[in-house]
C-alpha atoms as a PDB file:
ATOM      1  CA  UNK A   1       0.000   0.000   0.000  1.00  0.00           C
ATOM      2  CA  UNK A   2       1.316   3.551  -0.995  1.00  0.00           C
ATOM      3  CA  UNK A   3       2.436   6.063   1.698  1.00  0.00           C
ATOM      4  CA  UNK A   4       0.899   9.183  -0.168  1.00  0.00           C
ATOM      5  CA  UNK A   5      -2.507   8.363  -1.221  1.00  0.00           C
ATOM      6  CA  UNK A   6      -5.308  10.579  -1.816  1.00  0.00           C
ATOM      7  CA  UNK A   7      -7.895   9.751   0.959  1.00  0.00           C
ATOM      8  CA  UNK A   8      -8.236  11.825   3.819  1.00  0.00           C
ATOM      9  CA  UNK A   9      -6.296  11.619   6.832  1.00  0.00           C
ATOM     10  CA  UNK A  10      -8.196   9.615   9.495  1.00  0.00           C
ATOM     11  CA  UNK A  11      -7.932  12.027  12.398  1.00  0.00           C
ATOM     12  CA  UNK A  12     -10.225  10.264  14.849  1.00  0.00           C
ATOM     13  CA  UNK A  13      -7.650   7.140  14.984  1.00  0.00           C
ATOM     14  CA  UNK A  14      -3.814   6.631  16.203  1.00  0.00           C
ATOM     15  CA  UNK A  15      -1.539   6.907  12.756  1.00  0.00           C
ATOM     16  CA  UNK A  16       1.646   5.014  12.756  1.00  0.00           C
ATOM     17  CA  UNK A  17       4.901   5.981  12.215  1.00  0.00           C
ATOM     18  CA  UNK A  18       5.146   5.774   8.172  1.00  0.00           C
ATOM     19  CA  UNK A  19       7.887   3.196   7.350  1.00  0.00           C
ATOM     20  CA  UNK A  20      10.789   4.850   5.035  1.00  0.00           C
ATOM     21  CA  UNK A  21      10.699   2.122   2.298  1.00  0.00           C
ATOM     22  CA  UNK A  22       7.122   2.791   1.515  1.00  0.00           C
ATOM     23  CA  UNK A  23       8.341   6.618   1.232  1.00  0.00           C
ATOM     24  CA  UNK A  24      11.167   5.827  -0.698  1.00  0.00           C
ATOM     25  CA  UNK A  25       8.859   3.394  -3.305  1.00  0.00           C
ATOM     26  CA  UNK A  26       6.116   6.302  -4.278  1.00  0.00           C
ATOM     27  CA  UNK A  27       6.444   7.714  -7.585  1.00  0.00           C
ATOM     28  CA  UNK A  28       8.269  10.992  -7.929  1.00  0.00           C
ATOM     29  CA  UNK A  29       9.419  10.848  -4.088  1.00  0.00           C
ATOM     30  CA  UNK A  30      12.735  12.371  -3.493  1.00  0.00           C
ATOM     31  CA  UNK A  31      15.076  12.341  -0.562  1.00  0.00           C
ATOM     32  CA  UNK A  32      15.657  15.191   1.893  1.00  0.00           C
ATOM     33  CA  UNK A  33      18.399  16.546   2.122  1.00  0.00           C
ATOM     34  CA  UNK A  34      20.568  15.666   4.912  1.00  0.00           C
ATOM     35  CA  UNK A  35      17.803  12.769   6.014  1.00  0.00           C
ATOM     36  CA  UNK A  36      16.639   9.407   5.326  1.00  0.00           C
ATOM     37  CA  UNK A  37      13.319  10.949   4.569  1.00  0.00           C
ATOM     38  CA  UNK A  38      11.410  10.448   1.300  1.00  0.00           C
ATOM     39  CA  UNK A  39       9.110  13.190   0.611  1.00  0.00           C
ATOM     40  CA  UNK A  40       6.725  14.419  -2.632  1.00  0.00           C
ATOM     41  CA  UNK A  41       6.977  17.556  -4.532  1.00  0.00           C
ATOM     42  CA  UNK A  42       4.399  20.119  -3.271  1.00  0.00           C
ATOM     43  CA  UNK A  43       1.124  20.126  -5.282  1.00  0.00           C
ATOM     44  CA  UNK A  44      -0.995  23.153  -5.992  1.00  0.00           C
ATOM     45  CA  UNK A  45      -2.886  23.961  -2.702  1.00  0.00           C
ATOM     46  CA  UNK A  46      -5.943  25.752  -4.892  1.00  0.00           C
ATOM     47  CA  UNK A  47      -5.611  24.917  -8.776  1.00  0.00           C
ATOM     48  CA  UNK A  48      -6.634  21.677 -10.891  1.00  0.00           C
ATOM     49  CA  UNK A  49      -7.993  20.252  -7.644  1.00  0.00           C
ATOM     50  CA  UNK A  50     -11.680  18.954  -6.565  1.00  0.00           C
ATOM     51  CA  UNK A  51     -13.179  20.650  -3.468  1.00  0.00           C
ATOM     52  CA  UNK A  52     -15.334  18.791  -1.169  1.00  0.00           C
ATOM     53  CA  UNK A  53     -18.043  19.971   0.736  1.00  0.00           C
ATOM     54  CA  UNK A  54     -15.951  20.955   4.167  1.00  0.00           C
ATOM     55  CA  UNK A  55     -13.631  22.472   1.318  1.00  0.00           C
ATOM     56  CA  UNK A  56     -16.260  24.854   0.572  1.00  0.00           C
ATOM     57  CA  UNK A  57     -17.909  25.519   4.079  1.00  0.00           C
ATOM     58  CA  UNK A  58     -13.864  26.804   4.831  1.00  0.00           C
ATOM     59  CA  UNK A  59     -14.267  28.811   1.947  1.00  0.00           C
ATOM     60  CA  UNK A  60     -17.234  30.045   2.626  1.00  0.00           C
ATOM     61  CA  UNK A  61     -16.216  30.846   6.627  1.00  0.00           C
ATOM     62  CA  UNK A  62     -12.820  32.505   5.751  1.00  0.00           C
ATOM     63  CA  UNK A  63     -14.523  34.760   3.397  1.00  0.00           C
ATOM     64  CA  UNK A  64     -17.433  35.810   5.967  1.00  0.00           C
ATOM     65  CA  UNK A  65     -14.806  36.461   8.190  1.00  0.00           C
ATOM     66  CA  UNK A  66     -12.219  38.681   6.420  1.00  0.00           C
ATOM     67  CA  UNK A  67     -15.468  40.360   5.177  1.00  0.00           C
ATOM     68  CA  UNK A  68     -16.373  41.535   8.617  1.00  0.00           C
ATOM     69  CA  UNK A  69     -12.712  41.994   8.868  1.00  0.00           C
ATOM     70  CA  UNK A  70     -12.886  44.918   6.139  1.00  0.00           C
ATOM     71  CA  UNK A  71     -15.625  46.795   8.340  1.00  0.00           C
ATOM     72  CA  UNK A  72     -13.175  46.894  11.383  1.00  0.00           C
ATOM     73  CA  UNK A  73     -12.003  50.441  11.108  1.00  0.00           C
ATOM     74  CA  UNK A  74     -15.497  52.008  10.820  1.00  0.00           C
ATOM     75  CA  UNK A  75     -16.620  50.085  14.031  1.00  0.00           C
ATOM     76  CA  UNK A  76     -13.545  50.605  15.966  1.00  0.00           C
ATOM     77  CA  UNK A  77     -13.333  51.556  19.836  1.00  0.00           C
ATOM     78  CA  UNK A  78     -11.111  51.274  22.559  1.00  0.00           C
ATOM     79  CA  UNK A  79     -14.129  48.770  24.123  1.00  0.00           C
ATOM     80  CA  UNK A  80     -14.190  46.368  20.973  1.00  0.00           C
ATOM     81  CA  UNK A  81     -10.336  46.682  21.101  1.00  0.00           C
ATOM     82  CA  UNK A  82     -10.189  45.621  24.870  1.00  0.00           C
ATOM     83  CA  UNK A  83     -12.918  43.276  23.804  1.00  0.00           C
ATOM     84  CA  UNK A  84     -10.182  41.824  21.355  1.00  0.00           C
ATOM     85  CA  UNK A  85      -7.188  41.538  23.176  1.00  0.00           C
ATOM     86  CA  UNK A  86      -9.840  39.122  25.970  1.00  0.00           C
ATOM     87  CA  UNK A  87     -10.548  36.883  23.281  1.00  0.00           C
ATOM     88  CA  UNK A  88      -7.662  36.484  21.780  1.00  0.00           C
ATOM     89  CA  UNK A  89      -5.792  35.785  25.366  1.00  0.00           C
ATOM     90  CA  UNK A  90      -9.204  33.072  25.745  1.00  0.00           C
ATOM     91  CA  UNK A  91      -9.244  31.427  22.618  1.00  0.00           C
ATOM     92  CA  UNK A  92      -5.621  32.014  21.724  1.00  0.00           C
ATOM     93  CA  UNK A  93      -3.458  31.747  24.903  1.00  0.00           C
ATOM     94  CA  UNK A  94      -5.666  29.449  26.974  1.00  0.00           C
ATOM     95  CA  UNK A  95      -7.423  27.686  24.490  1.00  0.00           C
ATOM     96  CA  UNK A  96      -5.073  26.579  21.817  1.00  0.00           C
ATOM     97  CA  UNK A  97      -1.955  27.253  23.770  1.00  0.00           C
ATOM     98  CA  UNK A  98      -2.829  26.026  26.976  1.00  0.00           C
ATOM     99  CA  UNK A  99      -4.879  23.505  26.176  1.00  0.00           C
ATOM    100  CA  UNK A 100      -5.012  21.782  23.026  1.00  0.00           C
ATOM    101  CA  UNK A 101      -1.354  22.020  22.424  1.00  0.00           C
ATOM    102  CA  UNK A 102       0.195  21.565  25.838  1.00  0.00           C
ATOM    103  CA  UNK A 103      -2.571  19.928  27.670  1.00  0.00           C
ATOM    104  CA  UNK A 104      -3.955  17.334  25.023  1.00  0.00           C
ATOM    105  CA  UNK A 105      -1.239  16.957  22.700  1.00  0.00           C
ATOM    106  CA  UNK A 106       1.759  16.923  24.530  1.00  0.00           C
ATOM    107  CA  UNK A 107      -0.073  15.933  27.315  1.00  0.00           C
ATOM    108  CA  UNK A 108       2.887  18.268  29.893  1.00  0.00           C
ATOM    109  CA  UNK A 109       0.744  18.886  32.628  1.00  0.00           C
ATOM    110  CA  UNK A 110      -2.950  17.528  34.678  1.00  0.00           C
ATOM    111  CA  UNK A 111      -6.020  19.034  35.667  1.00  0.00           C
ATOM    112  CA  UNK A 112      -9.137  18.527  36.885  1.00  0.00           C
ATOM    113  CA  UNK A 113     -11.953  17.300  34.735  1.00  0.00           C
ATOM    114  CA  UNK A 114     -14.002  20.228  34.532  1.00  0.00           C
ATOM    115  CA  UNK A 115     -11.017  22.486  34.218  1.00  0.00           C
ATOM    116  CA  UNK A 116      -9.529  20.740  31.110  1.00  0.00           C
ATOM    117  CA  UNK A 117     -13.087  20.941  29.456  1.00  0.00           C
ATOM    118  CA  UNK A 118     -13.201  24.027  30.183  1.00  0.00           C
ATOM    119  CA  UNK A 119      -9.943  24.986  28.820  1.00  0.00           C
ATOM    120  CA  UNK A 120     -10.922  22.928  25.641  1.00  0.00           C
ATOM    121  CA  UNK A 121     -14.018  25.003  25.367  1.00  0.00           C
ATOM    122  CA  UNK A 122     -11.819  27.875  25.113  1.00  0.00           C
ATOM    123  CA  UNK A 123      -9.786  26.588  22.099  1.00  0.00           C
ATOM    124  CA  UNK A 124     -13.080  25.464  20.245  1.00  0.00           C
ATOM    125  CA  UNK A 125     -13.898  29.077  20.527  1.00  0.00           C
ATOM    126  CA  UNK A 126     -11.218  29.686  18.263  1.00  0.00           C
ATOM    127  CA  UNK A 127     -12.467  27.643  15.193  1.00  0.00           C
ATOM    128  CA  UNK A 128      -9.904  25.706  14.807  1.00  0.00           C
ATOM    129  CA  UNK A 129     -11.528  22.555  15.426  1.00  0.00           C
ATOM    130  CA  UNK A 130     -12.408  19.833  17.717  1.00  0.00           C
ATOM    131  CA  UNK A 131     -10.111  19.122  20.432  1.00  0.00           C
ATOM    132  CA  UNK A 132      -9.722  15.144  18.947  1.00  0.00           C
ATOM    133  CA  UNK A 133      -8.782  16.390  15.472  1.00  0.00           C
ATOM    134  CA  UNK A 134      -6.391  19.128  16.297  1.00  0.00           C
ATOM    135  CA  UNK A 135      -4.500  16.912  18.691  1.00  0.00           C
ATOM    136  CA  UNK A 136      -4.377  14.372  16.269  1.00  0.00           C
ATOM    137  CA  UNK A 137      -3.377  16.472  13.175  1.00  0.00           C
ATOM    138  CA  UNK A 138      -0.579  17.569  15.713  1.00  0.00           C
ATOM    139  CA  UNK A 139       0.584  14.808  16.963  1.00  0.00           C
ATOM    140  CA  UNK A 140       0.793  13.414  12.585  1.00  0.00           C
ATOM    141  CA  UNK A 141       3.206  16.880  12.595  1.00  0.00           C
ATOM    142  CA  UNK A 142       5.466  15.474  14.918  1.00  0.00           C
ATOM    143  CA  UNK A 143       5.757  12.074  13.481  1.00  0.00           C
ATOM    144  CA  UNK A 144       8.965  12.863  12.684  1.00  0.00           C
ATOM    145  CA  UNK A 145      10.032  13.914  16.051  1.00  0.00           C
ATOM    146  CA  UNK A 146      10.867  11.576  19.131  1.00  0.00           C
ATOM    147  CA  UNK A 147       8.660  13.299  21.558  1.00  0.00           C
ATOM    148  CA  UNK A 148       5.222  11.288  21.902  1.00  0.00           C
END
């Protein structure tokens, strides 16, 4: 079975290390320089591509949002400033941060129940996810790594 296939990643299950034979035997892989990795050329992120559904509801979400984005300087005061610099610290620091990185992924540290929830509620603020599928697309980052 080839390393680099074209079905999506299956976040919601643990994803083995990927053996370096079956990187080295897919077509057009090339070594990395200074590594026994095998890796493919990068393929256009937005041209001669099919989008799926959760392709288009990104679309879609990134657009309403820079949108609003453009409307920031005739709305802006110091309170939706201040109001700003909260969430981001919520969402941001404590949320993905805090949380879903050094909590759930890298697992550095233990709290209570309804704390960590808590914590993860902050990060899911931030739209980047559910807790289970941003800890696993981080913990497929640091394949590569020995840290988990």
């Amino acid at each position: 079975q080839l390393l680099f296939q074209q079905k999506p990643l299956p976040l919601k299950s643990v994803i083995p290390k990927p053996s370096k034979e079956a990187q080295a035997q897919e077509a057009g892989a090339k070594k990395v320089l200074l590594s026994d990795v095998y890796g493919l050329p990068k393929k256009r992120l937005f041209a001669n591509r099919e989008y799926n559904e959760k392709d288009r509801a990104y679309i879609g979400w990134m657009l309403f949002v820079h949108g609003l984005a453009l409307l920031a300087p005739f709305t802006f005061s110091w309170g939706n400033f201040a109001l700003f610099l909260g969430m981001y610290f919520v969402t941001g620091c404590l949320g993905i941060t805090l949380s879903y990185h050094r909590q759930l992924a890298h697992k550095s540290f233990q709290t209570p129940k309804w704390l960590e929830y808590a914590l993860s509620y902050c990060g899911v603020l931030s739209v980047e996810g559910e807790p289970i599928e941003w800890v696993s697309a981080h913990r497929y980052h640091h394949l590569h790594c020995g840290e988990f």
